[in-house]
PDB file of N, CA and C in Angstrom:
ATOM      1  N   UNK A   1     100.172  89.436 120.453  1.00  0.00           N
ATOM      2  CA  UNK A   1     100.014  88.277 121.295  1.00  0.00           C
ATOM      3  C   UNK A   1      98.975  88.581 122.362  1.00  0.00           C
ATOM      4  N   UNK A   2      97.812  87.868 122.696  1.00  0.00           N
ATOM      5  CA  UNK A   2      96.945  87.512 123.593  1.00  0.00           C
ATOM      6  C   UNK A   2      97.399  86.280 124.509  1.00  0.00           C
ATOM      7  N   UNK A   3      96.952  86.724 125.844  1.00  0.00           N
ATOM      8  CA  UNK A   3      96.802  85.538 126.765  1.00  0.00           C
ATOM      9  C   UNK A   3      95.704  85.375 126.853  1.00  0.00           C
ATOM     10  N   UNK A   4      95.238  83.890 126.487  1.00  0.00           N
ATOM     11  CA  UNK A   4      93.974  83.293 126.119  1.00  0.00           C
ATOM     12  C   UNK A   4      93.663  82.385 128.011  1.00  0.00           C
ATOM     13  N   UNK A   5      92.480  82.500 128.672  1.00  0.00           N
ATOM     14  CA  UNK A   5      92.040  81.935 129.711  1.00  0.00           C
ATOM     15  C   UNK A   5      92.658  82.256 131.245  1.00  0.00           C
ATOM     16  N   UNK A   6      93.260  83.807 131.023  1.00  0.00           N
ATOM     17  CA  UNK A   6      93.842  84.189 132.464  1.00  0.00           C
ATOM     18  C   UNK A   6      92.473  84.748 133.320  1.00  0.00           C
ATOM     19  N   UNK A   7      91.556  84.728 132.829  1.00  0.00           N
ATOM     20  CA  UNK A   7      90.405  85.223 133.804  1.00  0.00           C
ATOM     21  C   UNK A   7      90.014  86.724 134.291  1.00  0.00           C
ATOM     22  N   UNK A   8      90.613  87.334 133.440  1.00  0.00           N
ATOM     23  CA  UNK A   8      91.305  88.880 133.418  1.00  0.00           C
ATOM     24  C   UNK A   8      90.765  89.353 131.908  1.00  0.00           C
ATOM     25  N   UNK A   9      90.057  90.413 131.664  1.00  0.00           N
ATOM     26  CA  UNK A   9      90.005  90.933 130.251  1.00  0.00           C
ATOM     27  C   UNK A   9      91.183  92.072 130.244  1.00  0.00           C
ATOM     28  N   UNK A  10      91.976  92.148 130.922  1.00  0.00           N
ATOM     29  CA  UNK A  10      93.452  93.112 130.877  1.00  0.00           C
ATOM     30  C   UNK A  10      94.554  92.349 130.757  1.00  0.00           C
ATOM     31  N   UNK A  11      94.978  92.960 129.815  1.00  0.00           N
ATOM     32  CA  UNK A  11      96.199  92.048 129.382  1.00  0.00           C
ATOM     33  C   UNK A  11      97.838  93.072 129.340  1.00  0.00           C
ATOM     34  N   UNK A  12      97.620  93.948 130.260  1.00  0.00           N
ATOM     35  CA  UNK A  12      98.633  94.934 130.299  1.00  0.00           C
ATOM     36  C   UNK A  12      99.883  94.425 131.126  1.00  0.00           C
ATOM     37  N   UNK A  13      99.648  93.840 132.115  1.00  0.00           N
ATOM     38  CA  UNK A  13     100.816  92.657 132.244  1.00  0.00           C
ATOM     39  C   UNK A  13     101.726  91.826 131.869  1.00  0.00           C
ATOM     40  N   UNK A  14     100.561  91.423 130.720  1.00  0.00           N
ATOM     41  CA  UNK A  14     101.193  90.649 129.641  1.00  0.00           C
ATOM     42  C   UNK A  14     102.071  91.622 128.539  1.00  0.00           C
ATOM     43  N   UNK A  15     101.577  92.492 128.287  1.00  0.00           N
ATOM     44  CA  UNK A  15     102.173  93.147 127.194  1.00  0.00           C
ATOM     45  C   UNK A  15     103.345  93.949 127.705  1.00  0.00           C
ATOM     46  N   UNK A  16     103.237  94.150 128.694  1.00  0.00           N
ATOM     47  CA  UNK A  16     104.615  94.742 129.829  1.00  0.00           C
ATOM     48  C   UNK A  16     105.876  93.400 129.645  1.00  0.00           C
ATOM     49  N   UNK A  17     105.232  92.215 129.743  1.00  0.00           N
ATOM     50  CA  UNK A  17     106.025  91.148 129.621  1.00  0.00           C
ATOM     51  C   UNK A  17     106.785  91.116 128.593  1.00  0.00           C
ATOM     52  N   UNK A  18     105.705  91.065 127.513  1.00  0.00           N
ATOM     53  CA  UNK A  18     106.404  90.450 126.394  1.00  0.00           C
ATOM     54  C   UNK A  18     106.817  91.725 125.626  1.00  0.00           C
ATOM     55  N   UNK A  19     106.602  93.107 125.951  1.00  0.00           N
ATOM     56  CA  UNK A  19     107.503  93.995 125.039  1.00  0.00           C
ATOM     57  C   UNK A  19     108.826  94.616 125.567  1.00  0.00           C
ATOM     58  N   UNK A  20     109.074  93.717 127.062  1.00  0.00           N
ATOM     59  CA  UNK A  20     110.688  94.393 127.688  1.00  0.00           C
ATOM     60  C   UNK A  20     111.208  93.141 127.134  1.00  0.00           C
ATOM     61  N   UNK A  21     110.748  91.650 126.985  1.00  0.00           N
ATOM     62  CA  UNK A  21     111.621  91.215 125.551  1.00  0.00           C
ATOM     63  C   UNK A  21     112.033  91.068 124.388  1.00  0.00           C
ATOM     64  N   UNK A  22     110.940  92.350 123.956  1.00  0.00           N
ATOM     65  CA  UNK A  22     110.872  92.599 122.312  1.00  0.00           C
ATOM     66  C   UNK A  22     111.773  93.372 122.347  1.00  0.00           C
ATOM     67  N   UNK A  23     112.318  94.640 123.605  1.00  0.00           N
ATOM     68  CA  UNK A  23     112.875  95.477 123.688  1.00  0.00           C
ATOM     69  C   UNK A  23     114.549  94.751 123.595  1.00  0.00           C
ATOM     70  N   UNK A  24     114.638  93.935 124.037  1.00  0.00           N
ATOM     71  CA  UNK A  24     116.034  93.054 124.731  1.00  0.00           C
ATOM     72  C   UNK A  24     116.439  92.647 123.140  1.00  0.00           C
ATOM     73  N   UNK A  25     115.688  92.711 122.091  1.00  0.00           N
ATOM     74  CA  UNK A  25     116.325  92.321 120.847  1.00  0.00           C
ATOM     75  C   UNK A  25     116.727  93.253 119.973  1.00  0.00           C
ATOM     76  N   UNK A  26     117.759  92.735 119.297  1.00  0.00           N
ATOM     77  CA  UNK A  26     118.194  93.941 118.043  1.00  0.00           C
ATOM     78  C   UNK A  26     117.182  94.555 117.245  1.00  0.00           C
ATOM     79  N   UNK A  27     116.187  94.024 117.167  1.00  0.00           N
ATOM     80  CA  UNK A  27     114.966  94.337 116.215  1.00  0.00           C
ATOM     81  C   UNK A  27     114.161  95.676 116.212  1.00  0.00           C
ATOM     82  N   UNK A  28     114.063  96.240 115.569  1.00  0.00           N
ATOM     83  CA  UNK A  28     113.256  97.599 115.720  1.00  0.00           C
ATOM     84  C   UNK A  28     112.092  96.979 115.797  1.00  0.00           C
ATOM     85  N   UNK A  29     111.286  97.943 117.022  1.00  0.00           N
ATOM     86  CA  UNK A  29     110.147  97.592 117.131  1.00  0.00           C
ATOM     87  C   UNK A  29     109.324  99.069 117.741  1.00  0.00           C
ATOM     88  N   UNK A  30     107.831  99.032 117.357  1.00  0.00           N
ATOM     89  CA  UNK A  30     107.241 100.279 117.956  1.00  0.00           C
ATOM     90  C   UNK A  30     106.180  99.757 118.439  1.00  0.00           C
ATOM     91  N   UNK A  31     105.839  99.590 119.980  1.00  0.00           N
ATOM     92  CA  UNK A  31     104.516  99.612 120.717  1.00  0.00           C
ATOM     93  C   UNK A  31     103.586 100.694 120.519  1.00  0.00           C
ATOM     94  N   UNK A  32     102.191  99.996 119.998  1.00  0.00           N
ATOM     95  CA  UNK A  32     100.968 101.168 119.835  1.00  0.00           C
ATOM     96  C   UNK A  32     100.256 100.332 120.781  1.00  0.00           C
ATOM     97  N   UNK A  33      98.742 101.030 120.553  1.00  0.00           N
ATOM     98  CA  UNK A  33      97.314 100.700 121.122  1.00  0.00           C
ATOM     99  C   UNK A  33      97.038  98.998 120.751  1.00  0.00           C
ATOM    100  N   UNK A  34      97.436  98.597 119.621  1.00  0.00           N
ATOM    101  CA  UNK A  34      96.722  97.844 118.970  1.00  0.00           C
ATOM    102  C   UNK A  34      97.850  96.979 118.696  1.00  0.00           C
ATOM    103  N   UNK A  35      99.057  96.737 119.366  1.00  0.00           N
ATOM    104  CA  UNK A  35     100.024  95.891 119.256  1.00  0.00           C
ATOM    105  C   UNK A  35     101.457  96.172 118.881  1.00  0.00           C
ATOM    106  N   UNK A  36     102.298  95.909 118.322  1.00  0.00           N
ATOM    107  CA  UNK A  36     103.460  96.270 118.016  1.00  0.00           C
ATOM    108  C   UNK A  36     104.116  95.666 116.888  1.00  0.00           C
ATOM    109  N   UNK A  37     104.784  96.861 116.352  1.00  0.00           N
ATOM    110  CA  UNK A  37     105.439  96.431 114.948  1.00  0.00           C
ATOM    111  C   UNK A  37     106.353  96.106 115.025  1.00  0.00           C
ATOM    112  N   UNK A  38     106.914  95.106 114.598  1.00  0.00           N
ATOM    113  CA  UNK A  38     108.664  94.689 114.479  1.00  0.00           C
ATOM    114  C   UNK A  38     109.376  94.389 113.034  1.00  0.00           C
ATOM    115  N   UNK A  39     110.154  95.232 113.119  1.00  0.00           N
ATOM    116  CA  UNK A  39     110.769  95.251 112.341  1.00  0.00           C
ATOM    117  C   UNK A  39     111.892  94.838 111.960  1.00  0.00           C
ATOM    118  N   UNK A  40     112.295  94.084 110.917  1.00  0.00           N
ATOM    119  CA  UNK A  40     113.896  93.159 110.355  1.00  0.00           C
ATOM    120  C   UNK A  40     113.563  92.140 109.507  1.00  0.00           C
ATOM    121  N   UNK A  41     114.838  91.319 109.322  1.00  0.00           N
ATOM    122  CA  UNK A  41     114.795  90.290 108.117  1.00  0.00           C
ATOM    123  C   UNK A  41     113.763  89.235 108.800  1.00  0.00           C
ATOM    124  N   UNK A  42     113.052  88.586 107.990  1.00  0.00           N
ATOM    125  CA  UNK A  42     111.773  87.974 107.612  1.00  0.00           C
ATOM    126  C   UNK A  42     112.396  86.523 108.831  1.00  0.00           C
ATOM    127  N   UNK A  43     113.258  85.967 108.749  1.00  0.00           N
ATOM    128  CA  UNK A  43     113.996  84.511 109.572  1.00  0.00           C
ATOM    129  C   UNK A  43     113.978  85.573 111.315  1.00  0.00           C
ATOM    130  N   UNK A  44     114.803  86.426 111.303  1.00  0.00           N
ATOM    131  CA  UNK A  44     114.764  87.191 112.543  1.00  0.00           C
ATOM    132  C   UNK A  44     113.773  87.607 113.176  1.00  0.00           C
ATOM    133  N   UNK A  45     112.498  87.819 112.554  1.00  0.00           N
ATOM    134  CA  UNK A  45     111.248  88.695 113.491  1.00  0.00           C
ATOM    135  C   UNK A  45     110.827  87.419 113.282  1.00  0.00           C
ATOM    136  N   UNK A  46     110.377  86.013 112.498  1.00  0.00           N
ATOM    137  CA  UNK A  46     109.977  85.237 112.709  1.00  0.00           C
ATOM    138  C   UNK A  46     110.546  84.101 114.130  1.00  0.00           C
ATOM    139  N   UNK A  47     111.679  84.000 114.143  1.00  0.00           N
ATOM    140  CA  UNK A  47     112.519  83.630 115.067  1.00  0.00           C
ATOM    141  C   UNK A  47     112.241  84.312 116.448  1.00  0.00           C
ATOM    142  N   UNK A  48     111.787  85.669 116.050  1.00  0.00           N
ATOM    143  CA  UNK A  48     111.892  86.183 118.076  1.00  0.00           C
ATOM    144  C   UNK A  48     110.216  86.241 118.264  1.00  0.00           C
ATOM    145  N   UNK A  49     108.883  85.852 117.041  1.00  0.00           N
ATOM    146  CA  UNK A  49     108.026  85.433 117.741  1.00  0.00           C
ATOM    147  C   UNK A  49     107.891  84.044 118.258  1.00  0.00           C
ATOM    148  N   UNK A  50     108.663  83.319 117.779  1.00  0.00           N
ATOM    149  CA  UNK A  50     108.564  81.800 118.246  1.00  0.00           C
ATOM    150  C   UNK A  50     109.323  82.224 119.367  1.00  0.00           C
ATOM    151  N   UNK A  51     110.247  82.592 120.161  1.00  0.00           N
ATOM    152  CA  UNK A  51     110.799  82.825 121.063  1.00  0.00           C
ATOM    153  C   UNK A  51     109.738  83.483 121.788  1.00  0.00           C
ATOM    154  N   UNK A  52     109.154  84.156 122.182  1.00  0.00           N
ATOM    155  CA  UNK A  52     107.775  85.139 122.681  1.00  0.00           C
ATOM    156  C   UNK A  52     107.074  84.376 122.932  1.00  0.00           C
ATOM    157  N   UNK A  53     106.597  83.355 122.403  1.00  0.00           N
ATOM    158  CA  UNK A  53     105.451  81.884 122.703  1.00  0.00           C
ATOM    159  C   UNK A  53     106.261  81.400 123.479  1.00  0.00           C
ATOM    160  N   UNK A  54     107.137  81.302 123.237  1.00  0.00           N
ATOM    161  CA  UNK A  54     107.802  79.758 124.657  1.00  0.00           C
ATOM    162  C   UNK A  54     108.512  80.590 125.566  1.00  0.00           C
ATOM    163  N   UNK A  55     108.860  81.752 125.398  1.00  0.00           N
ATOM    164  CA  UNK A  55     108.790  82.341 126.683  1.00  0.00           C
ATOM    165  C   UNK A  55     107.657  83.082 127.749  1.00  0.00           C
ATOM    166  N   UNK A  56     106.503  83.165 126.409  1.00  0.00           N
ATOM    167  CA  UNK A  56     105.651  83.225 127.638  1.00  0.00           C
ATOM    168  C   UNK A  56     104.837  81.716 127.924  1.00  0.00           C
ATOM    169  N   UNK A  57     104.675  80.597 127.177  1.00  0.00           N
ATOM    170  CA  UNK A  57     104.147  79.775 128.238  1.00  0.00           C
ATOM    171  C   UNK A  57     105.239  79.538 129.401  1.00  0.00           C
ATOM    172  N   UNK A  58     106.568  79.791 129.376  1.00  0.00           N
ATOM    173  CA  UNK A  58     107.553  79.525 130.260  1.00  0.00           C
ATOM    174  C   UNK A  58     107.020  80.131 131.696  1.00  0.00           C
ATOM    175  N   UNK A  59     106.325  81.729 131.099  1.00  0.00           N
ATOM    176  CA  UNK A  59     106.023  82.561 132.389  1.00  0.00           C
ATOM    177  C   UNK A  59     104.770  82.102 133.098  1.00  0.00           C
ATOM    178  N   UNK A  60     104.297  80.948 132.461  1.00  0.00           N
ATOM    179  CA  UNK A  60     102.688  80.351 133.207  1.00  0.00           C
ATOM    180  C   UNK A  60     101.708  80.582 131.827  1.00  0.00           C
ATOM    181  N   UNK A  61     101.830  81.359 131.001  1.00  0.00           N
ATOM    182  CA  UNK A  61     100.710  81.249 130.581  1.00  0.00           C
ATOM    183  C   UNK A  61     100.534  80.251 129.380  1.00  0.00           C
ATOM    184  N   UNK A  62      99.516  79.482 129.649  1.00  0.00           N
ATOM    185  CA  UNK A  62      99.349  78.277 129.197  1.00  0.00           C
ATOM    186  C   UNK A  62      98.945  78.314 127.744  1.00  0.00           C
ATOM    187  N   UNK A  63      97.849  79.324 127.075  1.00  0.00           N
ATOM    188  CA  UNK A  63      97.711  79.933 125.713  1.00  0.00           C
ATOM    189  C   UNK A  63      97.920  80.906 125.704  1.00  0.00           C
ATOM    190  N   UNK A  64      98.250  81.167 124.268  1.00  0.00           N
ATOM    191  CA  UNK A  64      98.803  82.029 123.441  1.00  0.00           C
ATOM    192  C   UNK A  64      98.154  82.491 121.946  1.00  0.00           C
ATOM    193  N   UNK A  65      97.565  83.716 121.749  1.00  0.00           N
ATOM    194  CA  UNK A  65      97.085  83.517 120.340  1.00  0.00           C
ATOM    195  C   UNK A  65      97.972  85.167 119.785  1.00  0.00           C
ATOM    196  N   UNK A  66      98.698  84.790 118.729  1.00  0.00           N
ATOM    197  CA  UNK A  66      99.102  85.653 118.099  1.00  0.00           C
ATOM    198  C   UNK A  66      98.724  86.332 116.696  1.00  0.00           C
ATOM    199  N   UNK A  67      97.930  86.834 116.557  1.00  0.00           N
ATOM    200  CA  UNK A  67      98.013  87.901 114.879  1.00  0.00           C
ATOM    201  C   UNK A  67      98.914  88.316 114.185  1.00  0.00           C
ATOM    202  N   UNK A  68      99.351  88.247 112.980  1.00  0.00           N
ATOM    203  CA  UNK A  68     100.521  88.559 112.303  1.00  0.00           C
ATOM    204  C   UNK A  68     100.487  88.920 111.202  1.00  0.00           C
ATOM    205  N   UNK A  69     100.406  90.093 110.905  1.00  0.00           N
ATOM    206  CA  UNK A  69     100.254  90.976 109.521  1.00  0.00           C
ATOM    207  C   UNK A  69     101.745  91.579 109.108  1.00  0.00           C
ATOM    208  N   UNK A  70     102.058  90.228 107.679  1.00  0.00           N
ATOM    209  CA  UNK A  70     103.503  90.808 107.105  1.00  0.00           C
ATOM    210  C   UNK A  70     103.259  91.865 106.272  1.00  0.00           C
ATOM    211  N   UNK A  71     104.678  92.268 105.631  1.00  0.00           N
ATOM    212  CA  UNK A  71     104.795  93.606 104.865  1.00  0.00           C
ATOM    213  C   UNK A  71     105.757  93.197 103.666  1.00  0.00           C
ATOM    214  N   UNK A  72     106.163  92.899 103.063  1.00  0.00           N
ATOM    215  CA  UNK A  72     107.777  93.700 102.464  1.00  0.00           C
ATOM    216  C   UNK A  72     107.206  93.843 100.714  1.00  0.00           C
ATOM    217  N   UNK A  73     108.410  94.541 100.419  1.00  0.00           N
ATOM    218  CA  UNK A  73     108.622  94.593  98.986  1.00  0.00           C
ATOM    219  C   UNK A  73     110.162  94.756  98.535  1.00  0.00           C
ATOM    220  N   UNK A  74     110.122  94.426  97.551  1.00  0.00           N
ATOM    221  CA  UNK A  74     111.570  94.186  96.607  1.00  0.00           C
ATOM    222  C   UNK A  74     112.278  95.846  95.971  1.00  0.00           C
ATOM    223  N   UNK A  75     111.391  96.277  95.911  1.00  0.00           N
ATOM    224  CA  UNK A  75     111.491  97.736  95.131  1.00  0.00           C
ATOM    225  C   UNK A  75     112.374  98.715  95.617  1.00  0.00           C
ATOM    226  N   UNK A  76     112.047  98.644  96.782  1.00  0.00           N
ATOM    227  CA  UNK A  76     113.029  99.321  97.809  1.00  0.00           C
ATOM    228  C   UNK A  76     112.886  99.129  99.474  1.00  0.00           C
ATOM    229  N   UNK A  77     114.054 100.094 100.158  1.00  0.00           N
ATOM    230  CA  UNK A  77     114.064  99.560 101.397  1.00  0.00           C
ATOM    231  C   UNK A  77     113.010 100.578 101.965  1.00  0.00           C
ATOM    232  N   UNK A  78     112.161 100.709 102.503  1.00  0.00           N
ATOM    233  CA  UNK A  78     111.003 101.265 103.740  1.00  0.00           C
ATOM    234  C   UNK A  78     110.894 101.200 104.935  1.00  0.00           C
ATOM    235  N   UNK A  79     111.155 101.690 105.961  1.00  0.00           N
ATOM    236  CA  UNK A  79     110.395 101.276 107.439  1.00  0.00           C
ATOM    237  C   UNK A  79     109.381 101.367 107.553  1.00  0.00           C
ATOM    238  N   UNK A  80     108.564 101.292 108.598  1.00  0.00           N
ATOM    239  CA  UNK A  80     107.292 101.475 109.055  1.00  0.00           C
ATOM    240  C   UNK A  80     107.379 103.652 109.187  1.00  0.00           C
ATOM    241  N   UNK A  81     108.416 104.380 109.522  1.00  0.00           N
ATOM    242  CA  UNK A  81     108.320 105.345 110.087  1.00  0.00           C
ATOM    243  C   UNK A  81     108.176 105.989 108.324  1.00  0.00           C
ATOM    244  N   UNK A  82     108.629 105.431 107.363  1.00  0.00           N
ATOM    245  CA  UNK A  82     108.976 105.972 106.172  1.00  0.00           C
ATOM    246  C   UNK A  82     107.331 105.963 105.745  1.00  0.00           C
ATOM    247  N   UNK A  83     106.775 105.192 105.533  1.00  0.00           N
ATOM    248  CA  UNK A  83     105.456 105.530 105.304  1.00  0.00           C
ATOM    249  C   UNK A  83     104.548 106.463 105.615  1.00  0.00           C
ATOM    250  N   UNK A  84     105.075 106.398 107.437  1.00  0.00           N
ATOM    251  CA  UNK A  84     104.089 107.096 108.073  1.00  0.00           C
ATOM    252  C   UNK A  84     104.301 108.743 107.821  1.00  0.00           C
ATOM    253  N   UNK A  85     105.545 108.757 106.980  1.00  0.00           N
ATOM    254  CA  UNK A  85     106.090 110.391 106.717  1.00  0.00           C
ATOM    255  C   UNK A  85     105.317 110.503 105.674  1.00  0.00           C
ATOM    256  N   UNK A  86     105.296 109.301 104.272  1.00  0.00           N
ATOM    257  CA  UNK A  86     104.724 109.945 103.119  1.00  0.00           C
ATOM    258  C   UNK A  86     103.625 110.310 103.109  1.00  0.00           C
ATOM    259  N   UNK A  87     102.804 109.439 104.085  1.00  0.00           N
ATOM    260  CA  UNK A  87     101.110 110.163 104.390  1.00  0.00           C
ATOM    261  C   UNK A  87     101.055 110.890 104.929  1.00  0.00           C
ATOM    262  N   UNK A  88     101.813 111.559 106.032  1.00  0.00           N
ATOM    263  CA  UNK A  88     101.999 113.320 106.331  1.00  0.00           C
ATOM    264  C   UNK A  88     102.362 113.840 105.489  1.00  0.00           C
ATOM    265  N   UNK A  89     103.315 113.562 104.381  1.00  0.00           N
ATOM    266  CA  UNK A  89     103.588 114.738 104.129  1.00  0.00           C
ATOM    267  C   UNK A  89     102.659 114.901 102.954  1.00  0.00           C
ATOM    268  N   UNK A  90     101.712 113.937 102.395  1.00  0.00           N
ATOM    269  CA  UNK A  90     100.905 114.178 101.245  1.00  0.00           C
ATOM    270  C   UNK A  90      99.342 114.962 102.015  1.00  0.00           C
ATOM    271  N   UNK A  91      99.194 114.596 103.558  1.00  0.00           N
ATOM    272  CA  UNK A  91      98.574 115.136 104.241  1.00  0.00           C
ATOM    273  C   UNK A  91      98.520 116.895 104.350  1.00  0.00           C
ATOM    274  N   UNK A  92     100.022 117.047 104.909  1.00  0.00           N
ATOM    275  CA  UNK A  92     100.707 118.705 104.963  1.00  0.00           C
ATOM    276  C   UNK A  92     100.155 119.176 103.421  1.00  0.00           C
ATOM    277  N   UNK A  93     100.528 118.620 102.275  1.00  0.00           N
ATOM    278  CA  UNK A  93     100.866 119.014 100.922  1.00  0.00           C
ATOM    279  C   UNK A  93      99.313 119.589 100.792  1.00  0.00           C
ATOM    280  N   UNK A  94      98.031 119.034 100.998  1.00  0.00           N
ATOM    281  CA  UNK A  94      96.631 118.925 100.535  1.00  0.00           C
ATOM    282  C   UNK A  94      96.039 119.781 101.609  1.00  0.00           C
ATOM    283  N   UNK A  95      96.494 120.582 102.659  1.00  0.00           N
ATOM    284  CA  UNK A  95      96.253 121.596 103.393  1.00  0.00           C
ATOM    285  C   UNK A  95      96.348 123.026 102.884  1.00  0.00           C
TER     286      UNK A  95
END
């Protein structure tokens, strides 16, 4: 999520905002550089970004532009942390 027309190219305020309510949900989630992953059933992480928009125009800010890159598969269950092991450890393996 971006705040679009605060007059500010820092948006660390914002992201202070909106990830102590990403935090307030059951949802696994991991803050990086480049945004944050959330993780859960497809109705639930969809549900707490529509919640994130209307709570932040609630907080003043008038736009909102969000990016949203899904994931899943049927095959089996994965996290985000499960991946990030198999490319270490195929990393470790090729050392």
């Amino acid at each position: 999520m971006v705040p679009l027309g605060t007059g500010s190219p820092s948006v660390s305020d914002f992201v202070a905002l909106v990830e102590k309510r990403i935090r307030a949900s059951h949802l696994k989630s991991t803050l990086h550089s480049a945004g944050t992953t959330i993780e859960g059933p497809w109705d639930e992480v969809m549900n707490l970004i529509g919640d994130l928009h209307e709570f932040a125009h609630a907080s003043g800010y008038v736009r909102v532009h969000t990016d949203i890159r899904v994931g899943s598969r049927t095959d089996k269950v994965q996290t985000a942390q499960d991946k990030m092991d198999v490319v270490n450890k195929k990393l470790a393996e090729q050392c």
